[in-house]
C-alpha atoms as a PDB file:
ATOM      1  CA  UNK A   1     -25.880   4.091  24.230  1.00  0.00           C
ATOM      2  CA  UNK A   2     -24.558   7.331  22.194  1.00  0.00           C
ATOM      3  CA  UNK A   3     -21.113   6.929  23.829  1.00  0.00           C
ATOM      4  CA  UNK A   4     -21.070   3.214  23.150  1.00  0.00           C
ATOM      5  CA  UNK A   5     -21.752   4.148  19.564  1.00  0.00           C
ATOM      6  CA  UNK A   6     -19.289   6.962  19.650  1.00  0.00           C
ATOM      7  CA  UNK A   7     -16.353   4.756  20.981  1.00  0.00           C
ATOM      8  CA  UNK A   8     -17.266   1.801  18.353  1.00  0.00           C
ATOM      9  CA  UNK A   9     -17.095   4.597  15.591  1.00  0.00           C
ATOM     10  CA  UNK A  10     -13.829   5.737  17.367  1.00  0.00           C
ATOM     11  CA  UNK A  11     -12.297   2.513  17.254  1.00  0.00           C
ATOM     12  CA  UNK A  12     -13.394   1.396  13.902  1.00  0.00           C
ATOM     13  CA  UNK A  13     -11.432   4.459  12.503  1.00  0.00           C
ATOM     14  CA  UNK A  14      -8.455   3.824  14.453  1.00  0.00           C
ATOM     15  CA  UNK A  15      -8.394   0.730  12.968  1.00  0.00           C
ATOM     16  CA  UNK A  16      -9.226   1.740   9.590  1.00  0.00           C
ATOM     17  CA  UNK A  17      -6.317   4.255   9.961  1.00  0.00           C
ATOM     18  CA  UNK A  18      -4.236   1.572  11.063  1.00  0.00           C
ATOM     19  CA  UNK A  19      -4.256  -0.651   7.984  1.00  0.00           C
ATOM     20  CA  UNK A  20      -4.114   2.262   5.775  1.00  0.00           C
ATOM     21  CA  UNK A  21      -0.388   2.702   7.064  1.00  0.00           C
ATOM     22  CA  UNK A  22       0.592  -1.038   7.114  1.00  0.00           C
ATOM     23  CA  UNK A  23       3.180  -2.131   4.090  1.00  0.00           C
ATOM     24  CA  UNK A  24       2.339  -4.757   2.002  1.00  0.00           C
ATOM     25  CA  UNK A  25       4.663  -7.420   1.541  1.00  0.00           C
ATOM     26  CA  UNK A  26       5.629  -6.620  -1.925  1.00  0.00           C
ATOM     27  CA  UNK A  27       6.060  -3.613  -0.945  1.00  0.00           C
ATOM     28  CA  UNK A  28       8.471  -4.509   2.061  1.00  0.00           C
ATOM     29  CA  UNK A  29      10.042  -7.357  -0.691  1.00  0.00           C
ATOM     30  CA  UNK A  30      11.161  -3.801  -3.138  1.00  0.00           C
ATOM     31  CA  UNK A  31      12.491  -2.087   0.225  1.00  0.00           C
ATOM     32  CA  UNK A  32      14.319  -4.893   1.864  1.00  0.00           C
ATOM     33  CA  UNK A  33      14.534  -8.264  -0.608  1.00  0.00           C
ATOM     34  CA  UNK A  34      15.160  -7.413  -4.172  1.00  0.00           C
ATOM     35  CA  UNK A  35      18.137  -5.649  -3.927  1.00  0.00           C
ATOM     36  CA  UNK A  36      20.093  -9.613  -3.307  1.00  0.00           C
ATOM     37  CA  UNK A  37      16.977 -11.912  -4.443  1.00  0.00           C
ATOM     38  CA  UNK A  38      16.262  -9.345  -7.379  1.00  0.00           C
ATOM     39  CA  UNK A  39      12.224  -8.205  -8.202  1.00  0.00           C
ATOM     40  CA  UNK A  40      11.098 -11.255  -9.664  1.00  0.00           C
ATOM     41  CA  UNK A  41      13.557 -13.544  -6.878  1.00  0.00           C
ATOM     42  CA  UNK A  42      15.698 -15.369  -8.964  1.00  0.00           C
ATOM     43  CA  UNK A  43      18.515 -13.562  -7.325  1.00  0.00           C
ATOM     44  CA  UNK A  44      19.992 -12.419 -10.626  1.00  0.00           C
ATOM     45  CA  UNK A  45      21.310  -9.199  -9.130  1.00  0.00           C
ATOM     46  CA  UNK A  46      25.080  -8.389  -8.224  1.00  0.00           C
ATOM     47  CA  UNK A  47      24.556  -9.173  -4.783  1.00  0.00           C
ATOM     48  CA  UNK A  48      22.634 -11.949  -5.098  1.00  0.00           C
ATOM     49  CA  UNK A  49      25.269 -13.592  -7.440  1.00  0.00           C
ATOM     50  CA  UNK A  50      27.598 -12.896  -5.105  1.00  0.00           C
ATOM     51  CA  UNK A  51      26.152 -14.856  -2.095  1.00  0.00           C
ATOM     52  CA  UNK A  52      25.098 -17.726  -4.208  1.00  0.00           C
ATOM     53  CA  UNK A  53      21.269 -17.036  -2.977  1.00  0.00           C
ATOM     54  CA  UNK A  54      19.037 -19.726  -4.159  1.00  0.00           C
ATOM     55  CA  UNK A  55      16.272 -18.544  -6.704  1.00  0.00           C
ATOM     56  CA  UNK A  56      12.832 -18.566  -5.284  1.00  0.00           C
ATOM     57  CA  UNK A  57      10.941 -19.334  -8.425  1.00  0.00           C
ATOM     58  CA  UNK A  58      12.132 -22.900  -8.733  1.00  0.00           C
ATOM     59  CA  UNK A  59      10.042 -25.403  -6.840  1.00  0.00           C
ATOM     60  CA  UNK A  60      12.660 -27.816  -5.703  1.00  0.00           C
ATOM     61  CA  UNK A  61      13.925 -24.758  -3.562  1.00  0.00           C
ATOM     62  CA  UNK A  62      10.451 -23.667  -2.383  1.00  0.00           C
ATOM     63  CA  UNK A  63      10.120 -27.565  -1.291  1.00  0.00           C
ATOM     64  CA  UNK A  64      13.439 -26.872   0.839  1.00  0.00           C
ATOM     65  CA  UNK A  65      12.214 -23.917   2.083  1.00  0.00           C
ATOM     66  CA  UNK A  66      10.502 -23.880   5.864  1.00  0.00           C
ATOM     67  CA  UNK A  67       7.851 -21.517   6.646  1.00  0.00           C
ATOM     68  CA  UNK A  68       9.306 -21.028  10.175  1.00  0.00           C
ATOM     69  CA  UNK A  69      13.263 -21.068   9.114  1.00  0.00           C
ATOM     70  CA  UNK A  70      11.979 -18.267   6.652  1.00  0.00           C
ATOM     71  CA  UNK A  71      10.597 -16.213   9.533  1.00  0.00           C
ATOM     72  CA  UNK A  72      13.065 -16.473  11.825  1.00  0.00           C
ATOM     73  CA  UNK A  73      15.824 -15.253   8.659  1.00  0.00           C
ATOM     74  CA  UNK A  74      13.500 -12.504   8.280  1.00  0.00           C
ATOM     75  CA  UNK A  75      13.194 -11.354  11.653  1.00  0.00           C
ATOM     76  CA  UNK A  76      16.508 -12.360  13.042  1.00  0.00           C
ATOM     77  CA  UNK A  77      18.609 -12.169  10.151  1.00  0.00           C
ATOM     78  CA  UNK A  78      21.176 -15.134   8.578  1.00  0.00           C
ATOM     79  CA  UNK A  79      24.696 -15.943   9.711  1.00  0.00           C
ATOM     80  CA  UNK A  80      26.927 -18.455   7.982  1.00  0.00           C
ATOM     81  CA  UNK A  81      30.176 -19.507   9.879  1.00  0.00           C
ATOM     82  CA  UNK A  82      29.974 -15.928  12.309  1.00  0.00           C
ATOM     83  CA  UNK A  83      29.434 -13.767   9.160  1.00  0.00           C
ATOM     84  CA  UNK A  84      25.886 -12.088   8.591  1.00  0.00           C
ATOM     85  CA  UNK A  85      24.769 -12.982   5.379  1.00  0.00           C
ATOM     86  CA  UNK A  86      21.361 -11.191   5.595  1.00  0.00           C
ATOM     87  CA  UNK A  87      20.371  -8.817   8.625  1.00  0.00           C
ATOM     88  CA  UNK A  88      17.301  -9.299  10.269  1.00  0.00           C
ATOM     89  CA  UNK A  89      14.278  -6.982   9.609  1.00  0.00           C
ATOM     90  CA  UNK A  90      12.364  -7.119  13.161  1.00  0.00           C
ATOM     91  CA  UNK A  91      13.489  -3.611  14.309  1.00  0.00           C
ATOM     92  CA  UNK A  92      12.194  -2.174  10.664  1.00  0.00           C
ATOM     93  CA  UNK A  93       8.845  -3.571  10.466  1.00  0.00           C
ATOM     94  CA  UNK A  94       5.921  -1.508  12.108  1.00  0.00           C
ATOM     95  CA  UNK A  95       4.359  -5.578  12.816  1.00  0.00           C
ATOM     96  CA  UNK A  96       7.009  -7.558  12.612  1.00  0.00           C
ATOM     97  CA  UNK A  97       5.250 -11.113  13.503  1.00  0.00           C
ATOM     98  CA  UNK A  98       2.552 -10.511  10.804  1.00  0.00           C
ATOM     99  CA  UNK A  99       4.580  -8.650   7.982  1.00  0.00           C
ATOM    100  CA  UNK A 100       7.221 -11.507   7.976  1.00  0.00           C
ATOM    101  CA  UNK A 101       4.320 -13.966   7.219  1.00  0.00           C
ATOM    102  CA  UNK A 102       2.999 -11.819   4.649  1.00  0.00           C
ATOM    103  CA  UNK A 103       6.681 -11.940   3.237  1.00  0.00           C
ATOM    104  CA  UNK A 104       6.825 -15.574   3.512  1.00  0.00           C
ATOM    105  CA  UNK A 105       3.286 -15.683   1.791  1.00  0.00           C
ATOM    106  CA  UNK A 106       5.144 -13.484  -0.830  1.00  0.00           C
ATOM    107  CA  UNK A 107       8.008 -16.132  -1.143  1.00  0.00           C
ATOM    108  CA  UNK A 108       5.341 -18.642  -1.740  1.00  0.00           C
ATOM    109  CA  UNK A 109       3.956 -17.047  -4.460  1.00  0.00           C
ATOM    110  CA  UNK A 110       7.135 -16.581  -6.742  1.00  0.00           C
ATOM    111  CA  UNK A 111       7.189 -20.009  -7.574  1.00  0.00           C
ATOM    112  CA  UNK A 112       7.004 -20.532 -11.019  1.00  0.00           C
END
């Protein structure tokens, strides 16, 4: 019974532990999606200008937008005719399956 309790305890601050280190989306968003689709996403930055990226905040783009297209971009990165237009972030994520939904869920959210 006491090591039961003792391994539960264990585990439960593991976890705890665990989520303390996780990013949050916006915070993965500042390291890794502002810089082209700019804080607030309406892409008004020099990069995002440059590639013509779509701002996030208007609803007829979020209605274009696919949750699972979006995921894949984020994980695998975008190419347009053999050119990478955004590199994929599944290497730099500590969970990349759940923080690219959390970063979609973020996407979601800008719209205005």
């Amino acid at each position: 019974m006491k090591t039961t309790i003792k391994l539960l305890t264990l585990g439960l601050a593991l976890a705890g532990a665990a989520s303390l280190s996780a990013v949050t989306a916006s915070e993965n968003w500042e390291n890794h999606c502002a810089s082209c689709h700019g804080e607030d996403g309406k892409a008004q930055t020099k990069q995002g200008k440059k590639l013509k990226i779509r701002d996030y905040t208007e609803a007829a783009v979020q209605a274009e937008l696919k949750d699972d297209e979006m995921l894949k971009a984020i994980l695998e990165g975008v190419k347009e005719n053999g050119k990478e237009r955004m590199k994929g972030f599944k290497d730099e994520f500590e969970n990349p399956d759940q923080e690219a939904k959390d970063l979609v869920d973020f996407v979601r959210k800008l719209k205005v």
